[in-house]
PDB file of N, CA and C in Angstrom:
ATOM      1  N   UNK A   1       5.745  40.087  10.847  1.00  0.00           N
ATOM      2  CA  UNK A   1       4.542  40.121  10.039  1.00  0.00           C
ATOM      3  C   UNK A   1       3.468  39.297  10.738  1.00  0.00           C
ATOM      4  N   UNK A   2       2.205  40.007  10.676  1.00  0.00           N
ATOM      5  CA  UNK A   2       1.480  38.637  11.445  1.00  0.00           C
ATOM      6  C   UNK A   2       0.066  39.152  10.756  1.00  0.00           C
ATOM      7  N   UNK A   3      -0.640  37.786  10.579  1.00  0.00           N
ATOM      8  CA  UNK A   3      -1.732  37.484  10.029  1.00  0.00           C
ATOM      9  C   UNK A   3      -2.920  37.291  10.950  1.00  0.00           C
ATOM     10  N   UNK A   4      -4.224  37.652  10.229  1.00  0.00           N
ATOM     11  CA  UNK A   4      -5.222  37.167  10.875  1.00  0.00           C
ATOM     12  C   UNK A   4      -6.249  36.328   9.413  1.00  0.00           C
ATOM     13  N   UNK A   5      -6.653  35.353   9.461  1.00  0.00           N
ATOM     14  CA  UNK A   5      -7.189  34.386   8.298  1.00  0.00           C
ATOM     15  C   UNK A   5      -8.077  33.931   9.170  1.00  0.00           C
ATOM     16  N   UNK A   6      -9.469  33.683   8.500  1.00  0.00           N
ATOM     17  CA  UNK A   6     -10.730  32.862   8.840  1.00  0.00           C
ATOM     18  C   UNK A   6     -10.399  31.954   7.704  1.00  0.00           C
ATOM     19  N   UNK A   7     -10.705  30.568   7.967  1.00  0.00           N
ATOM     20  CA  UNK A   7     -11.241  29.612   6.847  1.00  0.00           C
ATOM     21  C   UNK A   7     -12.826  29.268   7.169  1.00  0.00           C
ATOM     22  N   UNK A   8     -13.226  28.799   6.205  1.00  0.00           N
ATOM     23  CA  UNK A   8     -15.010  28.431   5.975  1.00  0.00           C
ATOM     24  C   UNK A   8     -14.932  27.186   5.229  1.00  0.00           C
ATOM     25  N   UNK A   9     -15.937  26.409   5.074  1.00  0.00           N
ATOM     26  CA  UNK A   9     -16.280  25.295   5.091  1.00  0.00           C
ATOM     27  C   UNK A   9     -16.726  23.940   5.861  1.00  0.00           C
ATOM     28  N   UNK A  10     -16.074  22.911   5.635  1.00  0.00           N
ATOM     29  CA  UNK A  10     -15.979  22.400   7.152  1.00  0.00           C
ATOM     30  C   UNK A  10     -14.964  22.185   7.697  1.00  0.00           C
ATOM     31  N   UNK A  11     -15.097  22.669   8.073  1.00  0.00           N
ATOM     32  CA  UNK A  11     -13.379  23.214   9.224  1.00  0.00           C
ATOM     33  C   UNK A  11     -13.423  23.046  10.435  1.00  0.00           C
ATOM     34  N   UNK A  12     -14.331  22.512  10.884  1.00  0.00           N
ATOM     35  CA  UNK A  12     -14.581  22.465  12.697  1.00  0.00           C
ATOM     36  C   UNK A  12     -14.899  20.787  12.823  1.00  0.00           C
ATOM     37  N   UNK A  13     -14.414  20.513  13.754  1.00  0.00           N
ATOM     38  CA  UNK A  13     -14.716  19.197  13.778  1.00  0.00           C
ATOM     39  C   UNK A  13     -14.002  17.756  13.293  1.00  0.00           C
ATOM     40  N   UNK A  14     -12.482  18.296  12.401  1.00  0.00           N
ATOM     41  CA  UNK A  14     -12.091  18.027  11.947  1.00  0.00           C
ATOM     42  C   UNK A  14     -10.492  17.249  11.721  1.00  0.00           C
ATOM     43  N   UNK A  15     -10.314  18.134  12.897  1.00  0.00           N
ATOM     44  CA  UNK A  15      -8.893  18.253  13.405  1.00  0.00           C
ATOM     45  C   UNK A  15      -8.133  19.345  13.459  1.00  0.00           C
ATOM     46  N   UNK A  16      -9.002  20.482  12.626  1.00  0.00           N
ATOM     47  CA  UNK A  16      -8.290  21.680  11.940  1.00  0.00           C
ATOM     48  C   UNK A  16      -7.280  22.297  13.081  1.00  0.00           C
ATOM     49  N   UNK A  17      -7.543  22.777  14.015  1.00  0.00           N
ATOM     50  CA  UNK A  17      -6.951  23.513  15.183  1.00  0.00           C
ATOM     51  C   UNK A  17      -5.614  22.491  15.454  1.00  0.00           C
ATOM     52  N   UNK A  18      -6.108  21.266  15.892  1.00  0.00           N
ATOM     53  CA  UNK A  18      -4.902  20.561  16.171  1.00  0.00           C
ATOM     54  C   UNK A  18      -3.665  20.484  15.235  1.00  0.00           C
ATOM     55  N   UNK A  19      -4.320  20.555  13.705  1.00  0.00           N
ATOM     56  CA  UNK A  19      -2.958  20.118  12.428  1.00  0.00           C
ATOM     57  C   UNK A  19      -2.645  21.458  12.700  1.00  0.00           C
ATOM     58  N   UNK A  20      -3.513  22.781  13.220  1.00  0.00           N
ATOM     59  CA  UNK A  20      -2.419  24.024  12.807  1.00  0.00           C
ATOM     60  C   UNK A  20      -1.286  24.236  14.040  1.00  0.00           C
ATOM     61  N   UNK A  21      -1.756  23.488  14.853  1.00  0.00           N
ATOM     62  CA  UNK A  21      -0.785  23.775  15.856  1.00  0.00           C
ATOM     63  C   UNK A  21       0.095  23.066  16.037  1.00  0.00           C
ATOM     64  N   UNK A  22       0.188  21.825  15.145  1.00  0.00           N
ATOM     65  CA  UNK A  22       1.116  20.354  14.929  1.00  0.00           C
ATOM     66  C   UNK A  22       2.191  21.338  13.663  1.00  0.00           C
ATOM     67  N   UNK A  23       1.523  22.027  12.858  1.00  0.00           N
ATOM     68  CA  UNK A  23       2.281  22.349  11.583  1.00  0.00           C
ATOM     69  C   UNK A  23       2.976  23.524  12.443  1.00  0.00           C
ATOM     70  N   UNK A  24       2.677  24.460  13.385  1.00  0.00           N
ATOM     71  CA  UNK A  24       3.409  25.493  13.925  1.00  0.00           C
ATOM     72  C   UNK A  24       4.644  25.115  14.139  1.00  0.00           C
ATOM     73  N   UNK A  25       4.708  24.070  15.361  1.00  0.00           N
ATOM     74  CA  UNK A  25       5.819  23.869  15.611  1.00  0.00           C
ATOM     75  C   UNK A  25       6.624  23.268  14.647  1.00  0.00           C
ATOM     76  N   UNK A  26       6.893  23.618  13.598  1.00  0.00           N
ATOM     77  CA  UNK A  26       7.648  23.162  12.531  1.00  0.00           C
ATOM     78  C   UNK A  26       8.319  24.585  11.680  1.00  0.00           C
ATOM     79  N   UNK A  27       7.580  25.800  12.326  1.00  0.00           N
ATOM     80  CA  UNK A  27       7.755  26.720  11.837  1.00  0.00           C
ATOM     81  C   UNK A  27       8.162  27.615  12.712  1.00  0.00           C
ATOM     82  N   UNK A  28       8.963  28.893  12.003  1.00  0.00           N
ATOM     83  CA  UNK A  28       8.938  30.307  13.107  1.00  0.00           C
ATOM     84  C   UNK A  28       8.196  31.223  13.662  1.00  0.00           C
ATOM     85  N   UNK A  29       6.847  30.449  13.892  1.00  0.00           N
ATOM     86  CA  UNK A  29       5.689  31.673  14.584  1.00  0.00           C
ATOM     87  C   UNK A  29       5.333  31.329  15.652  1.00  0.00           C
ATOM     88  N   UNK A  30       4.599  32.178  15.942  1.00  0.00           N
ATOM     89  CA  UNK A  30       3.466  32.424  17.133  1.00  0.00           C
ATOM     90  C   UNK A  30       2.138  32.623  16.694  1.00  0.00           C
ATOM     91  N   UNK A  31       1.308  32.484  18.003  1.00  0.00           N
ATOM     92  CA  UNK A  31      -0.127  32.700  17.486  1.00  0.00           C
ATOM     93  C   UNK A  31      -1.166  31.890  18.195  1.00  0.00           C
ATOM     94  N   UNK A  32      -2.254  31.771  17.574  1.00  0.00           N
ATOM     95  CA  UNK A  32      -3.497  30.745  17.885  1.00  0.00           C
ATOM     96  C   UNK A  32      -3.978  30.454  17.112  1.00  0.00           C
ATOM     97  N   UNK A  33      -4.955  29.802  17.239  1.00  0.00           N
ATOM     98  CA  UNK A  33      -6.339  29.065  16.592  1.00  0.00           C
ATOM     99  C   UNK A  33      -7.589  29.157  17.510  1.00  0.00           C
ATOM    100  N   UNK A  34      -8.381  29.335  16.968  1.00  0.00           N
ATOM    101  CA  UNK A  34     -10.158  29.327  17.576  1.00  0.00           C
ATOM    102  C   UNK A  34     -10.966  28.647  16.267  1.00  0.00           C
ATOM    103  N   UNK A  35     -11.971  28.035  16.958  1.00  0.00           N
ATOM    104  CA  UNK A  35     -13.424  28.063  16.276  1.00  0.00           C
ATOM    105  C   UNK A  35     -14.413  29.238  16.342  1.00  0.00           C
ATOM    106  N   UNK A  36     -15.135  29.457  15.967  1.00  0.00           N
ATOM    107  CA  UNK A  36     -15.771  30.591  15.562  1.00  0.00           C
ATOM    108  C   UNK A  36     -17.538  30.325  15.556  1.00  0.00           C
ATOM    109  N   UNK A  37     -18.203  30.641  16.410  1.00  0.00           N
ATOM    110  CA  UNK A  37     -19.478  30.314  16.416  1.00  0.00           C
ATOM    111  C   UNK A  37     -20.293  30.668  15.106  1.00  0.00           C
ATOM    112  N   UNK A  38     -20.197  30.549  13.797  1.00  0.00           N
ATOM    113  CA  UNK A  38     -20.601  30.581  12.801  1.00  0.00           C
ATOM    114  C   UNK A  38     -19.774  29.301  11.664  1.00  0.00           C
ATOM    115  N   UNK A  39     -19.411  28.423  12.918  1.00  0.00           N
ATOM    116  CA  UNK A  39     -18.568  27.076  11.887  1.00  0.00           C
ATOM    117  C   UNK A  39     -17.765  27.630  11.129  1.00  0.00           C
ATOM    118  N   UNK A  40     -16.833  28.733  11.171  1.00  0.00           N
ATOM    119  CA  UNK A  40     -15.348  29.316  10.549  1.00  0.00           C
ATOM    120  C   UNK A  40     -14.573  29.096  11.660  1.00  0.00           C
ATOM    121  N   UNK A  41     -13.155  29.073  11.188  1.00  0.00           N
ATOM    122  CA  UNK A  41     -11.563  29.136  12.000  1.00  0.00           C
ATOM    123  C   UNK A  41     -11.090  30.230  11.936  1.00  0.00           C
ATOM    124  N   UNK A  42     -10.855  30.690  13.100  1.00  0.00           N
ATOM    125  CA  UNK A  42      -9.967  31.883  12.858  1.00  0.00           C
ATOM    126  C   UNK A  42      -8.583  31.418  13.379  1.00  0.00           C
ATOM    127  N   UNK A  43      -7.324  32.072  13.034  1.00  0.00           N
ATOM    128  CA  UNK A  43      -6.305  31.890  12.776  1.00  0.00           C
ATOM    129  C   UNK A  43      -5.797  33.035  13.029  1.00  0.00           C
ATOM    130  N   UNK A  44      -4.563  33.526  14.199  1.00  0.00           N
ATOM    131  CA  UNK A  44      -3.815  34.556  14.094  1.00  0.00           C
ATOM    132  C   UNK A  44      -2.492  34.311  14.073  1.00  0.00           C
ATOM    133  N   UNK A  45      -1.317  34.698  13.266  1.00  0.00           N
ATOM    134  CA  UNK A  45      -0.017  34.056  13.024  1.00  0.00           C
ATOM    135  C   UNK A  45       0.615  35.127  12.726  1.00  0.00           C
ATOM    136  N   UNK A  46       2.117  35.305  13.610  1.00  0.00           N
ATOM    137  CA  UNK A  46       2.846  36.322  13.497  1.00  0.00           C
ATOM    138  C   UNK A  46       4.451  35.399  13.398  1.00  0.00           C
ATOM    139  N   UNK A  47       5.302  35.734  12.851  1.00  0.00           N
ATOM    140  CA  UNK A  47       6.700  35.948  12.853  1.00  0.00           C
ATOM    141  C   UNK A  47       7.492  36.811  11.326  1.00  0.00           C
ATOM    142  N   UNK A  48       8.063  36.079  11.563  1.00  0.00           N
ATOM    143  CA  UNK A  48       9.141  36.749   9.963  1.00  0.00           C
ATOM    144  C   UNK A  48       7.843  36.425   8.520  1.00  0.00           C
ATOM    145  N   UNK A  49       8.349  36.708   8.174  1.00  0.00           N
ATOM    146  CA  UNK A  49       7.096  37.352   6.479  1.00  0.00           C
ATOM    147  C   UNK A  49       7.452  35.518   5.795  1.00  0.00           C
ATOM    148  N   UNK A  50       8.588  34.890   5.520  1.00  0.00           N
ATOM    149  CA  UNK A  50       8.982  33.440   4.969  1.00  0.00           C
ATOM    150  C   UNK A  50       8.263  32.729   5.785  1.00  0.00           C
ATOM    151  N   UNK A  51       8.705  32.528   7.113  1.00  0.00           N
ATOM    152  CA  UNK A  51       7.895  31.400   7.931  1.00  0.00           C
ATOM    153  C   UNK A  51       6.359  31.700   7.983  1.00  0.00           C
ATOM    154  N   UNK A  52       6.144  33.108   8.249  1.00  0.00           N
ATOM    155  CA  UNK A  52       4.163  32.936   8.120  1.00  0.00           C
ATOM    156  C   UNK A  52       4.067  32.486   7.217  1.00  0.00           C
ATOM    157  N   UNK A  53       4.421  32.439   6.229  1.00  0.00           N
ATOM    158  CA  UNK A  53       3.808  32.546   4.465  1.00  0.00           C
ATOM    159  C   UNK A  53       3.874  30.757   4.663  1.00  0.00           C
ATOM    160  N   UNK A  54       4.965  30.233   4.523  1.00  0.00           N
ATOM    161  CA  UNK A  54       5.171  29.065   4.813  1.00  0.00           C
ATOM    162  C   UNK A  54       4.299  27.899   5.828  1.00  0.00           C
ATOM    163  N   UNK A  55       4.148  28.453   6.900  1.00  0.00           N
ATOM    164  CA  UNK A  55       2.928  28.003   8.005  1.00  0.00           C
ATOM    165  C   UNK A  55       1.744  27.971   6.713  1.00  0.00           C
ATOM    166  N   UNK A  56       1.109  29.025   6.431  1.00  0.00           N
ATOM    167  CA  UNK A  56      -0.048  29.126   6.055  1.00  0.00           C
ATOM    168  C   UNK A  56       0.124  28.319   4.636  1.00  0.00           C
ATOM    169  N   UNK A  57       0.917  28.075   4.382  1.00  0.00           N
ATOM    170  CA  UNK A  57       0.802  27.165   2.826  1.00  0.00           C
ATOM    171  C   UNK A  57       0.429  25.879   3.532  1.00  0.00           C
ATOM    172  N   UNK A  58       1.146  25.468   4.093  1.00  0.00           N
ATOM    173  CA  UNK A  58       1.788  24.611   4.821  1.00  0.00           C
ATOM    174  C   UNK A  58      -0.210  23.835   5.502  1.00  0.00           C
ATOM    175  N   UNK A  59      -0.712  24.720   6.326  1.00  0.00           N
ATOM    176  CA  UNK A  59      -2.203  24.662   6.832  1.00  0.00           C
ATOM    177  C   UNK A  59      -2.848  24.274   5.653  1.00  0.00           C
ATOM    178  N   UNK A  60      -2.698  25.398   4.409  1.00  0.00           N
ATOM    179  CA  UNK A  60      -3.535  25.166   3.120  1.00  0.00           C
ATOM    180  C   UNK A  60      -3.836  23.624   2.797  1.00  0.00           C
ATOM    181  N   UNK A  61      -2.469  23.009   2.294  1.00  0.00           N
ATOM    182  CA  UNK A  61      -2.179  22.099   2.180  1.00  0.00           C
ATOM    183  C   UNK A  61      -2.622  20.727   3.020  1.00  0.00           C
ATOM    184  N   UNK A  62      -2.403  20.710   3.706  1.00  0.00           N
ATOM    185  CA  UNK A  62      -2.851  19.825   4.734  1.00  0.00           C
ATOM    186  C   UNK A  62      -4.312  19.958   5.214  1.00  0.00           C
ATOM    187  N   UNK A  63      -4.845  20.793   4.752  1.00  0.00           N
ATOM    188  CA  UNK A  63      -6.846  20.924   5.139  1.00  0.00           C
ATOM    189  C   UNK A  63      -7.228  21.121   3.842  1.00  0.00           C
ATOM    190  N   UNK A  64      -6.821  21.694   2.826  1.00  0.00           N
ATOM    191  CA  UNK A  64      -7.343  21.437   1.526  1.00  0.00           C
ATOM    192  C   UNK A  64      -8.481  21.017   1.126  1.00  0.00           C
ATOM    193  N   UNK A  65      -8.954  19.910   1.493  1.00  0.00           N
ATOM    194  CA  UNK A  65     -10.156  18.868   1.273  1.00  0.00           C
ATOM    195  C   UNK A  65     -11.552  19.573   2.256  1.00  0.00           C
ATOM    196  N   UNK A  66     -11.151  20.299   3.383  1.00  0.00           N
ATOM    197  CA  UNK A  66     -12.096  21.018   4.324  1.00  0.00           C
ATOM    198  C   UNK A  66     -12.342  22.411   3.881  1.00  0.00           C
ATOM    199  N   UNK A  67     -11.457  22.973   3.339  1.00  0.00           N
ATOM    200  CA  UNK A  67     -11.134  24.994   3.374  1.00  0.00           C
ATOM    201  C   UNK A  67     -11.950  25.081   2.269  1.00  0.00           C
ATOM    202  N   UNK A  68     -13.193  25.518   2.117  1.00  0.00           N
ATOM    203  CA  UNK A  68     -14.031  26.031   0.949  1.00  0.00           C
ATOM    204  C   UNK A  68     -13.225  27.893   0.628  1.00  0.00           C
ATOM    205  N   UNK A  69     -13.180  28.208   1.870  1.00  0.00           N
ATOM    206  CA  UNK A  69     -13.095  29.710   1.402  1.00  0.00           C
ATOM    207  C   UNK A  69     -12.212  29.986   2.457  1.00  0.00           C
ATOM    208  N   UNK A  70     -10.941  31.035   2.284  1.00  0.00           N
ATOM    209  CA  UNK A  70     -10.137  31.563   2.901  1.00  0.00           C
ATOM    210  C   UNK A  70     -10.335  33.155   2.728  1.00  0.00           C
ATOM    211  N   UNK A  71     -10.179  33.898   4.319  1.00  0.00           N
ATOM    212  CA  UNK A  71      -9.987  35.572   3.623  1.00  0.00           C
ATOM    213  C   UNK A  71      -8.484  35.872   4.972  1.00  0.00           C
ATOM    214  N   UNK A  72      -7.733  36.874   4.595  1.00  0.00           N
ATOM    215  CA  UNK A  72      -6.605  36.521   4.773  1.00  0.00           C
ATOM    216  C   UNK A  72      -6.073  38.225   4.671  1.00  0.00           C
ATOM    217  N   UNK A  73      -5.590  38.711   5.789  1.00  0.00           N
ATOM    218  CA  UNK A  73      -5.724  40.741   6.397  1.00  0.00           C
ATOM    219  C   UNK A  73      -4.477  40.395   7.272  1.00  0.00           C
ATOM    220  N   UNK A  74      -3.556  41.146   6.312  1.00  0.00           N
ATOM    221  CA  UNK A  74      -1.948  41.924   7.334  1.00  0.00           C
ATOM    222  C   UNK A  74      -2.684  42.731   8.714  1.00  0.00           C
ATOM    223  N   UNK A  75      -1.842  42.305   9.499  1.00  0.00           N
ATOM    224  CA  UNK A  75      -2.306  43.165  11.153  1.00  0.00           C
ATOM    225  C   UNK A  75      -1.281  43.358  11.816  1.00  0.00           C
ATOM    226  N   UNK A  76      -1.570  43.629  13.024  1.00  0.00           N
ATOM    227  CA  UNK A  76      -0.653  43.909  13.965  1.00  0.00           C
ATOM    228  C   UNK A  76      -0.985  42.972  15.254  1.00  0.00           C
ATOM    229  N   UNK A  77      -0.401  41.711  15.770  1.00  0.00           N
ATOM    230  CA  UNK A  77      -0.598  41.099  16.867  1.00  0.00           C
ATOM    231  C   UNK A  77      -1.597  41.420  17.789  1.00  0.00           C
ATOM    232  N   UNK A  78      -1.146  43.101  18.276  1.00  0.00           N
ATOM    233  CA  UNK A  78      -1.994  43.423  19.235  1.00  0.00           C
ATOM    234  C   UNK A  78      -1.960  42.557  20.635  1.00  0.00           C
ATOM    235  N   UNK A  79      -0.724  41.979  20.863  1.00  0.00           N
ATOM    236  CA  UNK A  79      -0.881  41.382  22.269  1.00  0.00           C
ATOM    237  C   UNK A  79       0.209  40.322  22.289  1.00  0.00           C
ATOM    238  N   UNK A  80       1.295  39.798  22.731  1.00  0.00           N
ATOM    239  CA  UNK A  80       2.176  39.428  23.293  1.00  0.00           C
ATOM    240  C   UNK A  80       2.003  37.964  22.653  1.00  0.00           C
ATOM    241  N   UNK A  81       2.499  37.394  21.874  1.00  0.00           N
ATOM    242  CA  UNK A  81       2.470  35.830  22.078  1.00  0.00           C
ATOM    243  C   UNK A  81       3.729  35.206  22.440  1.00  0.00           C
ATOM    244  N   UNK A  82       3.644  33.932  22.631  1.00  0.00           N
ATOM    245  CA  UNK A  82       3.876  32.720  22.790  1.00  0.00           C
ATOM    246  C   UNK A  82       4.127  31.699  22.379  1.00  0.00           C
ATOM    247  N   UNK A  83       4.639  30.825  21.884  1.00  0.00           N
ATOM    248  CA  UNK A  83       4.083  29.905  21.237  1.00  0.00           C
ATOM    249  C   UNK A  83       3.026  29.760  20.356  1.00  0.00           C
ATOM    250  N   UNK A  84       2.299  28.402  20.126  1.00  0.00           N
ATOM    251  CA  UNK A  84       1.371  28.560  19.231  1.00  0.00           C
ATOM    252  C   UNK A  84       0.155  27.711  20.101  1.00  0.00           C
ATOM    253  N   UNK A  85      -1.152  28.513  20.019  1.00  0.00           N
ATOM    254  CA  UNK A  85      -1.742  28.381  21.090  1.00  0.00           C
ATOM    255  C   UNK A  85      -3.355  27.518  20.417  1.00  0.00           C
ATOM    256  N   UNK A  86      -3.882  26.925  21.191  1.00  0.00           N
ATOM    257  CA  UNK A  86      -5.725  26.211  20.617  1.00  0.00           C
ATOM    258  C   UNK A  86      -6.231  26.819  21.739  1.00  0.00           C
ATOM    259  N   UNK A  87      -6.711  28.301  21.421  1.00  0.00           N
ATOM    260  CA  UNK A  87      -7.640  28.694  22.427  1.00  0.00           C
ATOM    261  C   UNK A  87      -9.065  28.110  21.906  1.00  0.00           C
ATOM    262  N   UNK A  88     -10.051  27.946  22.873  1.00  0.00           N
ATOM    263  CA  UNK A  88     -11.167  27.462  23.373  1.00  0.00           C
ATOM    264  C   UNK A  88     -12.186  28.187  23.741  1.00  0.00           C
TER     265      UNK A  88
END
């Protein structure tokens, strides 16, 4: 299963990218993180349907105080991952 999620608010600047990639490795996915030249995060996260779901609570939780608005679209990877990645 793999996700693609923007968060909005203030989300940049924050640490956001780093806690999602600190909370990955705690979990069964793959994926990245970006900033988004309109001050949103984008977020792409693929593994088993429990561990995404879990990751992304998991992010919720821990940025809470930053995430004004989440939107959140089932996909398809579209490209090979890795680990869990802070592209730039």
């Amino acid at each position: 299963m793999a996700k693609r999620v923007t968060y909005s608010g203030r989300v940049q600047g924050v640490g956001f990218r780093a806690t999602a990639a600190a909370i990955a490795s705690d979990h069964a996915v793959q994926g990245w993180v970006r900033n988004l030249s309109d001050d949103r995060v984008e977020l792409l996260v693929d593994g088993p349907p429990e561990a995404v779901e879990a990751f992304l609570n998991a992010v919720r939780t821990e940025m809470a105080r930053y995430i004004r608005g989440e939107e959140s679209v089932e996909c398809e990877a579209g490209e090979r991952l890795e680990g869990f990645n802070v592209r730039y």
